[in-house]
Protein backbone atom coordinates (compact mmCIF):
# COMPACT_ATOMS: atom_id res chain seq x y z
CA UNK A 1 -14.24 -14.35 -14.14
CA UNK A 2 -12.88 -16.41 -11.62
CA UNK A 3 -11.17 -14.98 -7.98
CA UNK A 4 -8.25 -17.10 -6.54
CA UNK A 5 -5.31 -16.37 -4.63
CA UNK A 6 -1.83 -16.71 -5.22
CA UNK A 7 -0.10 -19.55 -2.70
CA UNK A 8 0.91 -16.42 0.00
CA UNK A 9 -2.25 -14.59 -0.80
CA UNK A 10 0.72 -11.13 -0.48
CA UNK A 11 2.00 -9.38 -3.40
CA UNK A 12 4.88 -11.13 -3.76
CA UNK A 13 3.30 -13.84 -5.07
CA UNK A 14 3.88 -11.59 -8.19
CA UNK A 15 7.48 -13.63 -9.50
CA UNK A 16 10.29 -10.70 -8.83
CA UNK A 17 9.36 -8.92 -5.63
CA UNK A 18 10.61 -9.26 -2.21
CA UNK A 19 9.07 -6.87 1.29
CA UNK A 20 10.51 -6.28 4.19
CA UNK A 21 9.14 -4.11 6.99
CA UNK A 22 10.81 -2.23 9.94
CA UNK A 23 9.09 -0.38 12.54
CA UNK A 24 10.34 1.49 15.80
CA UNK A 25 7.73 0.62 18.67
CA UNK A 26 8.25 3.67 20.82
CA UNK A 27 7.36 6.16 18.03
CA UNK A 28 4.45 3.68 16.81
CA UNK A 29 5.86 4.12 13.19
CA UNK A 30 7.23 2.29 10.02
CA UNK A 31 8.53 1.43 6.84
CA UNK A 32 7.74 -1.38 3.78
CA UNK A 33 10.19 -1.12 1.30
CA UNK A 34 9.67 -3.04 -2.24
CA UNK A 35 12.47 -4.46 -4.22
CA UNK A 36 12.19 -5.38 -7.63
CA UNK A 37 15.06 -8.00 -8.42
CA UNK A 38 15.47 -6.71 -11.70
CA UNK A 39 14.69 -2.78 -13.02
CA UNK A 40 10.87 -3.05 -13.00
CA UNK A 41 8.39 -0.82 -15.04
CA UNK A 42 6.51 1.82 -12.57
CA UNK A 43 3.97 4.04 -12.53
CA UNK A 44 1.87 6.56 -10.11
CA UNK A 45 -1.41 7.81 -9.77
CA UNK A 46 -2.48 10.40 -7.10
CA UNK A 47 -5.80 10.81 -6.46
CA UNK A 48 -6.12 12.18 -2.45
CA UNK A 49 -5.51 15.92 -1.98
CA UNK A 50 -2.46 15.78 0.68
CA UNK A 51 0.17 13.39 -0.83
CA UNK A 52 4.15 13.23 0.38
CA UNK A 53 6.06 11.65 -2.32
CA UNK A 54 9.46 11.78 -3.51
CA UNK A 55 10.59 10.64 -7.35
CA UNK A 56 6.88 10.32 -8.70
CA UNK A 57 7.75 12.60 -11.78
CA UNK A 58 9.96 10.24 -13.13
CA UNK A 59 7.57 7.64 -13.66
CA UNK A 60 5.32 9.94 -16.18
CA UNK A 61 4.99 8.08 -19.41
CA UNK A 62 6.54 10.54 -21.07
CA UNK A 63 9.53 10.79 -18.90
CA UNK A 64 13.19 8.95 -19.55
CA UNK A 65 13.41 6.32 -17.04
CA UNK A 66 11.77 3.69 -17.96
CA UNK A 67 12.25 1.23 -14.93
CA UNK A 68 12.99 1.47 -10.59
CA UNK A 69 14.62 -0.62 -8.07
CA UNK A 70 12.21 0.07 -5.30
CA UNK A 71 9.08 1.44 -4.10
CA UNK A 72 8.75 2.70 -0.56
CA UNK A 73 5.34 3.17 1.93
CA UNK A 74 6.09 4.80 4.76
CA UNK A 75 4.53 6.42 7.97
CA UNK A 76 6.15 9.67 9.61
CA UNK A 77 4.19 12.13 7.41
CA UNK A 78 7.22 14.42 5.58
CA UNK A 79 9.82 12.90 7.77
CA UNK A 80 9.26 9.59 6.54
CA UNK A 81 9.98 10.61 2.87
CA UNK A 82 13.75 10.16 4.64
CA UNK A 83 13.31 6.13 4.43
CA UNK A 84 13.52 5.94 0.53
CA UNK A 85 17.51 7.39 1.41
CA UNK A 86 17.99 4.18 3.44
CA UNK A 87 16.64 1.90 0.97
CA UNK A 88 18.85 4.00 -1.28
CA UNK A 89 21.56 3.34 0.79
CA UNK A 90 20.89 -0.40 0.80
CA UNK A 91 20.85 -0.99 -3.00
CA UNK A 92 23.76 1.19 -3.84
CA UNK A 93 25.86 -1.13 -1.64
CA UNK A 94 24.77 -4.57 -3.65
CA UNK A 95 25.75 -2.35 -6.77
CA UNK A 96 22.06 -2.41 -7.98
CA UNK A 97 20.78 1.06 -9.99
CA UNK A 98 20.63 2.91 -13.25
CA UNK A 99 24.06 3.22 -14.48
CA UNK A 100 24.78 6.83 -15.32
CA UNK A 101 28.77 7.24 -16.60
CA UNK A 102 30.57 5.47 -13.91
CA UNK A 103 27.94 5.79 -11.54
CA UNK A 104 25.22 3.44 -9.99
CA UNK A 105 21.98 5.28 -8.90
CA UNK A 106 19.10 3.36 -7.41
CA UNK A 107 15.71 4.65 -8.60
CA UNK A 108 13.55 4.26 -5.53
CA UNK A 109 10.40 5.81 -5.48
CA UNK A 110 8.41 6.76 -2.26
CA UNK A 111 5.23 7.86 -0.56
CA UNK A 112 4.23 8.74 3.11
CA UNK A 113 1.05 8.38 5.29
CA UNK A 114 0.73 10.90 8.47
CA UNK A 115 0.70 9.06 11.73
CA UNK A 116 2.01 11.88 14.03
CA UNK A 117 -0.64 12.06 16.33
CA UNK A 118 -1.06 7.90 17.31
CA UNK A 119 0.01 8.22 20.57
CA UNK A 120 4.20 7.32 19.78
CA UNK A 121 6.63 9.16 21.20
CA UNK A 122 7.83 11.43 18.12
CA UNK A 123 10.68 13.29 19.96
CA UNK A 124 13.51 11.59 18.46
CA UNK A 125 16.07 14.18 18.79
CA UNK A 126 17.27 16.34 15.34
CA UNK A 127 17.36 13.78 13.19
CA UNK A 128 13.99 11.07 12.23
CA UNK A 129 14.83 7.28 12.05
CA UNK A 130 13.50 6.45 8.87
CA UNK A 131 16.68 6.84 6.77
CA UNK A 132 17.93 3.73 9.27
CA UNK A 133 14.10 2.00 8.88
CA UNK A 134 14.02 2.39 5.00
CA UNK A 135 17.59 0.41 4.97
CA UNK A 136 16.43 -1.88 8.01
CA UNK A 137 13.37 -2.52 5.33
CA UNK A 138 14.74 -3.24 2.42
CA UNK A 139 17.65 -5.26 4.30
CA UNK A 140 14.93 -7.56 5.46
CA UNK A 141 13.04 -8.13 2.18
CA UNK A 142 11.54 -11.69 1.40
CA UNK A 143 8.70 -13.67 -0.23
CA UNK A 144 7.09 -13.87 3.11
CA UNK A 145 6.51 -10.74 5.63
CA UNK A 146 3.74 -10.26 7.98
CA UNK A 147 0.94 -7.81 7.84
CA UNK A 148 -1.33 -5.49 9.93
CA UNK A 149 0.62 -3.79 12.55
CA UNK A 150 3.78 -3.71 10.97
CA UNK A 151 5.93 -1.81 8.30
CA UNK A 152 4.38 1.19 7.03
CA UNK A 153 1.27 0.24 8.75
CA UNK A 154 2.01 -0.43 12.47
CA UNK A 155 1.00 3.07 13.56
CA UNK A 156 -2.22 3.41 10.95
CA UNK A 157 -5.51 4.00 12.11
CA UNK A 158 -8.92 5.01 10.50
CA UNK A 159 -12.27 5.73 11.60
CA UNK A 160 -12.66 4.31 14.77
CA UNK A 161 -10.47 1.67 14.40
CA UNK A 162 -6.42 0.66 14.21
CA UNK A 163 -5.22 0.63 10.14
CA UNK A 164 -2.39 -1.62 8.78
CA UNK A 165 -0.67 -3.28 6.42
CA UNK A 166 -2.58 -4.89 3.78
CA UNK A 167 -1.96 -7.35 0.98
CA UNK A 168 -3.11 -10.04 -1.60
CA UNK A 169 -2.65 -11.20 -4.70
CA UNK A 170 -5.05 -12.73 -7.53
CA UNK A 171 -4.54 -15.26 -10.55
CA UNK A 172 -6.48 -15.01 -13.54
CA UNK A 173 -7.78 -17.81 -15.96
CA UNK A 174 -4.89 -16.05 -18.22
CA UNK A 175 -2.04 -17.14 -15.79
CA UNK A 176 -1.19 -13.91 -14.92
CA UNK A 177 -0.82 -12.81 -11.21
CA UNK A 178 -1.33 -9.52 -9.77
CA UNK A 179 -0.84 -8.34 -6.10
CA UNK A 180 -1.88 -5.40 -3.85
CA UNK A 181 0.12 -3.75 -1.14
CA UNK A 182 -0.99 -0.98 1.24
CA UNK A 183 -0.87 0.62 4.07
CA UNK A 184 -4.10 1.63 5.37
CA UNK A 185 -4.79 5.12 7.19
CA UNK A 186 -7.25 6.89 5.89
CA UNK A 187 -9.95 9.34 6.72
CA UNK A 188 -12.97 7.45 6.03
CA UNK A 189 -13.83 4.26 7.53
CA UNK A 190 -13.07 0.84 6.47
CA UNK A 191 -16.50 -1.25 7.78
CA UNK A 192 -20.27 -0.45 7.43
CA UNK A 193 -21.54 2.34 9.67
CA UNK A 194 -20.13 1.07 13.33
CA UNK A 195 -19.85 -2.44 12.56
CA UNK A 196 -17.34 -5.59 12.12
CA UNK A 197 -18.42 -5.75 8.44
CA UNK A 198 -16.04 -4.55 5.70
CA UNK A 199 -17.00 -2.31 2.81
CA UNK A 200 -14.73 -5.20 0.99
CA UNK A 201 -16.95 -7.88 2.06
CA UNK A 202 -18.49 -8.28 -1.92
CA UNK A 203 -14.50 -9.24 -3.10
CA UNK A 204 -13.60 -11.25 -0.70
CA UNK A 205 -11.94 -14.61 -1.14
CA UNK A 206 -12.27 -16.94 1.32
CA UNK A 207 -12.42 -15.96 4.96
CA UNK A 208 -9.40 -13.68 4.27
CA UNK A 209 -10.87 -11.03 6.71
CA UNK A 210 -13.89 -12.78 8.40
CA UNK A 211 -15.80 -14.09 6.54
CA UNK A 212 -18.96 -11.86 7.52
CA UNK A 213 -20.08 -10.37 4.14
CA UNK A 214 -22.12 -7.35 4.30
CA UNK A 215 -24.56 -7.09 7.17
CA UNK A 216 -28.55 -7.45 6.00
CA UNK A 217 -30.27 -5.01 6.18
CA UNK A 218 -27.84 -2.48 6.09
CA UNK A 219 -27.98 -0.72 9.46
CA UNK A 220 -29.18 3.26 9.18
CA UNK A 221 -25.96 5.02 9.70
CA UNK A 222 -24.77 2.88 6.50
CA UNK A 223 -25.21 6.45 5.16
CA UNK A 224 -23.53 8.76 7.32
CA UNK A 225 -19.87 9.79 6.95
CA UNK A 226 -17.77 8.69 9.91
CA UNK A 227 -14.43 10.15 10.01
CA UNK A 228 -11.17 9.56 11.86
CA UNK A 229 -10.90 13.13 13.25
CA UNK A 230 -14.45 14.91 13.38
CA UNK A 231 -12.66 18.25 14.04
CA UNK A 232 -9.26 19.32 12.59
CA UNK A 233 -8.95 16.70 9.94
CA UNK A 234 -5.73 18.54 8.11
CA UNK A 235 -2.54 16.10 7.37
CA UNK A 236 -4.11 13.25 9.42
CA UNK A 237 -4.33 10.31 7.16
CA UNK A 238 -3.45 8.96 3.89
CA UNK A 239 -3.63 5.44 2.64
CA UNK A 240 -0.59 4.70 0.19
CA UNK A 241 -0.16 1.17 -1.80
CA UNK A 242 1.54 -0.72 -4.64
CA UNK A 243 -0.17 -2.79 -7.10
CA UNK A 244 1.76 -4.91 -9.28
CA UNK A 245 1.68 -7.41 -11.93
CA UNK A 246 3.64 -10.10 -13.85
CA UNK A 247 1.98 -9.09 -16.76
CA UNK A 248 4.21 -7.19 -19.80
CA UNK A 249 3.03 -3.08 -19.63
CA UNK A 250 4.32 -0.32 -21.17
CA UNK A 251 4.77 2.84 -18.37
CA UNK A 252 1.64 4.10 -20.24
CA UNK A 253 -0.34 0.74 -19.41
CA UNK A 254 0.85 0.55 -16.35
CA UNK A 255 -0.51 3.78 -14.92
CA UNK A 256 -3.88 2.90 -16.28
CA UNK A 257 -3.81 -0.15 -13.89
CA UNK A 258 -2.57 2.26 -11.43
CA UNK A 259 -5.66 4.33 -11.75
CA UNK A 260 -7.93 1.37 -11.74
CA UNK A 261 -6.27 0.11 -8.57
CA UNK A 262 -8.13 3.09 -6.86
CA UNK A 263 -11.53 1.59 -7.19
CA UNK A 264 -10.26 -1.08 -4.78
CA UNK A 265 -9.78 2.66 -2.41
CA UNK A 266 -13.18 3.47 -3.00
CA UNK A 267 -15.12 0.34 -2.48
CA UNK A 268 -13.37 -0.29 0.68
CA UNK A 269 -13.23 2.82 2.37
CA UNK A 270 -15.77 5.56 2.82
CA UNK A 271 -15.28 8.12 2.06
CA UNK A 272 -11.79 7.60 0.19
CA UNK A 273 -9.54 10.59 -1.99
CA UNK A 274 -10.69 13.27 0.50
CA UNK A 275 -8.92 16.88 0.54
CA UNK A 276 -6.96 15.07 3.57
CA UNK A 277 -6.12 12.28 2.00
CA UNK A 278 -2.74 11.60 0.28
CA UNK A 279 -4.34 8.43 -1.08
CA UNK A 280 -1.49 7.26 -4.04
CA UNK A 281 -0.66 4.01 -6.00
CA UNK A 282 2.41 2.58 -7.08
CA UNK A 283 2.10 0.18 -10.05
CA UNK A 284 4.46 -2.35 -10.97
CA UNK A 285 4.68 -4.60 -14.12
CA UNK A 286 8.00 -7.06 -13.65
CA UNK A 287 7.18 -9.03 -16.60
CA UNK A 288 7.73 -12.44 -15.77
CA UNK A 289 4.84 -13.87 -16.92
CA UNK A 290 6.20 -13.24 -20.38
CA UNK A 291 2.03 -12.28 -21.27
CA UNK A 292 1.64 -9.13 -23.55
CA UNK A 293 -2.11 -8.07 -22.48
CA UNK A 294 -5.21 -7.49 -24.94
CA UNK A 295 -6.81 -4.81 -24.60
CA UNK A 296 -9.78 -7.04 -23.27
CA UNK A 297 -7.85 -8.02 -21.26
CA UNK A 298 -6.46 -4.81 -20.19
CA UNK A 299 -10.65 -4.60 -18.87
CA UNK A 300 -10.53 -7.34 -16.67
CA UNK A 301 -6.37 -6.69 -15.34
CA UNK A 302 -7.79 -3.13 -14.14
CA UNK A 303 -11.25 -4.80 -12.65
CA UNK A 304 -9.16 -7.45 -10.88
CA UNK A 305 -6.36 -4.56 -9.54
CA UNK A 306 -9.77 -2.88 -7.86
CA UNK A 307 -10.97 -5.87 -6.25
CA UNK A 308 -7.53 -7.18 -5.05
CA UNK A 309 -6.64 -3.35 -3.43
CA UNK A 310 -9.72 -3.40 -1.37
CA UNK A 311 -9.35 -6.91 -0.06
CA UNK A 312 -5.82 -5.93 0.74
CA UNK A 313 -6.95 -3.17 2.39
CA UNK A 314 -9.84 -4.79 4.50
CA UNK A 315 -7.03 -7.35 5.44
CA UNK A 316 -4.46 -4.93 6.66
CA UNK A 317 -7.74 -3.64 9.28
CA UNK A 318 -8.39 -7.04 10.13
CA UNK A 319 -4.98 -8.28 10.73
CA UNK A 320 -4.05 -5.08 12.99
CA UNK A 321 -2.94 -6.48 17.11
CA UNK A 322 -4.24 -4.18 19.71
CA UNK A 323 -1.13 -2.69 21.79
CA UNK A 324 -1.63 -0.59 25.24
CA UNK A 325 -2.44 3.03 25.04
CA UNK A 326 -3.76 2.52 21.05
CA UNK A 327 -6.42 5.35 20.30
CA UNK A 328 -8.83 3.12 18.60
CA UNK A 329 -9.44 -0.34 19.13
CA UNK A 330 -8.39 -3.52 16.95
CA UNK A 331 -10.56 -4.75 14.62
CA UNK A 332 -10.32 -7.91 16.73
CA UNK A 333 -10.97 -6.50 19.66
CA UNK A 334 -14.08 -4.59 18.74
């Protein structure tokens, strides 16, 4: 099976997406909104134990709607969940929704990372400002946005170092592209013991983030489990992401590549799905490839979902700008 990139290596290389980020620089906090130009089949799978979500249900297979307008990542632990409104609010004005009677309702799914304690200033007064970021987001939404520290990601960190926003995309032999989206803050650490080389390293294309592979030999605290927060771990983390396809799935199909989008999770972060970890993915199918999947090919779709997430997620590390007062370094700067 051969790895190449779409032309923006970002998940919008997947035909019917658009991102836009917003992010407040005095709170050290974001939003990534994703539109879907046309009502896009969605599904979820949670697999940390500390998610914040809004609308998830919904996108059961067994549930009535069968499509959304938007997904939305963003930080502000339960106060972000406010962002989705603004996106919301966004949509509803370009008359874009499921129609119910006379009615236009915009189906805009949502999940939330905690990065409360970052160093931002989080007294905003009685109300948050992600209802205003969600529609600032999804305002702003293109084929081209920049990653690291920005969006949903410009106040993540992980274990020992600054988090971000991740993302990158894949085409298969079949023609069919996928993407990967995420905004990385989790728990666990994202390179090998204490040093520059990312978990990712064995899926990466390119130099996307480096270029160092895995060091040899592995170095002796390879083994050891380095968290963000050695003491008082609760509701401090959570890495959250989209993966999506131009592929044809059914809801059903599409929460299968959901949960094989969390490999990607667990061979780029150590550990990953902790008890403090809201760790969640969004899956998207728009369609537009016109390609009804085999179930062969359904094998290598889920394989290729892994490996994209975790180079998305090693990217969104590597791409991350230092800014004064941080509490961990950039991966640049370390």
């Amino acid at each position: 099976m051969m790895f190449r990139t779409g032309p923006r290596n970002l998940i919008t290389d997947v035909a019917g997406l658009r991102v836009g980020n917003a992010a407040d620089a005095r709170i050290r906090s974001g939003v990534t909104a994703v539109l879907c130009e046309e009502p896009t089949v969605a599904a979820v799978q949670v697999l940390g134990g500390a998610p914040g979500t809004r609308e998830t249900d919904l996108l059961e297979p067994h549930n009535t709607v069968e499509a959304v307008n938007a997904v939305v990542l963003s930080g502000g632990s339960a106060f972000g969940l406010d962002a989705a409104a603004g996106t919301q609010a966004w949509l509803r004005e370009q008359g874009i929704g499921f129609a119910v009677q006379d009615q236009v309702v915009p189906i805009v799914p949502a999940a939330i990372l905690f990065d409360l304690a970052n160093g931002g200033d989080k007294d905003w007064g009685r109300y948050p400002p992600y209802r205003e970021l969600g529609y600032e987001a999804a305002s702003a939404a293109a084929t081209d946005f920049a990653i690291g520290s920005a969006g949903a990601g410009t106040g993540a960190l992980t274990a020992g170092l600054k988090g971000g926003l991740g993302s990158a995309s894949t085409v298969l032999n079949s023609g069919i592209t996928l993407g990967a989206l995420v905004a990385v803050n989790p728990l666990g650490s994202v390179t090998v013991g204490r040093s520059r080389h990312f978990w990712a390293a064995p899926f990466e294309i390119g130099d996307e983030f480096g270029g160092l592979g895995l060091p040899h030999p592995l170095p002796p605290e390879a083994r050891e489990v380095i968290l963000k927060f050695n003491e008082k771990p609760q509701g401090a983390s959570t890495t959250i992401a989209v993966i999506a396809t131009d592929a044809v799935l059914t809801k059903a199909s599409a929460k299968r590549l959901a949960i094989a989008a969390h490999d990607g999770f667990t061979r780029a972060i150590w550990p990953s799905h902790t008890p403090f970890d809201g760790d969640l993915v969004f899956a998207l199918a728009t369609g537009r490839s016109g390609i009804t999947i085999s179930p062969e090919q359904a094998i290598e779709l889920g394989a290729t979902a892994g490996a994209a997430m975790a180079r998305a997620i090693a990217r969104g590390v590597h791409a991350a700008t230092p800014v004064e007062g941080d509490p961990f370094p950039a991966w640049s700067a370390r």
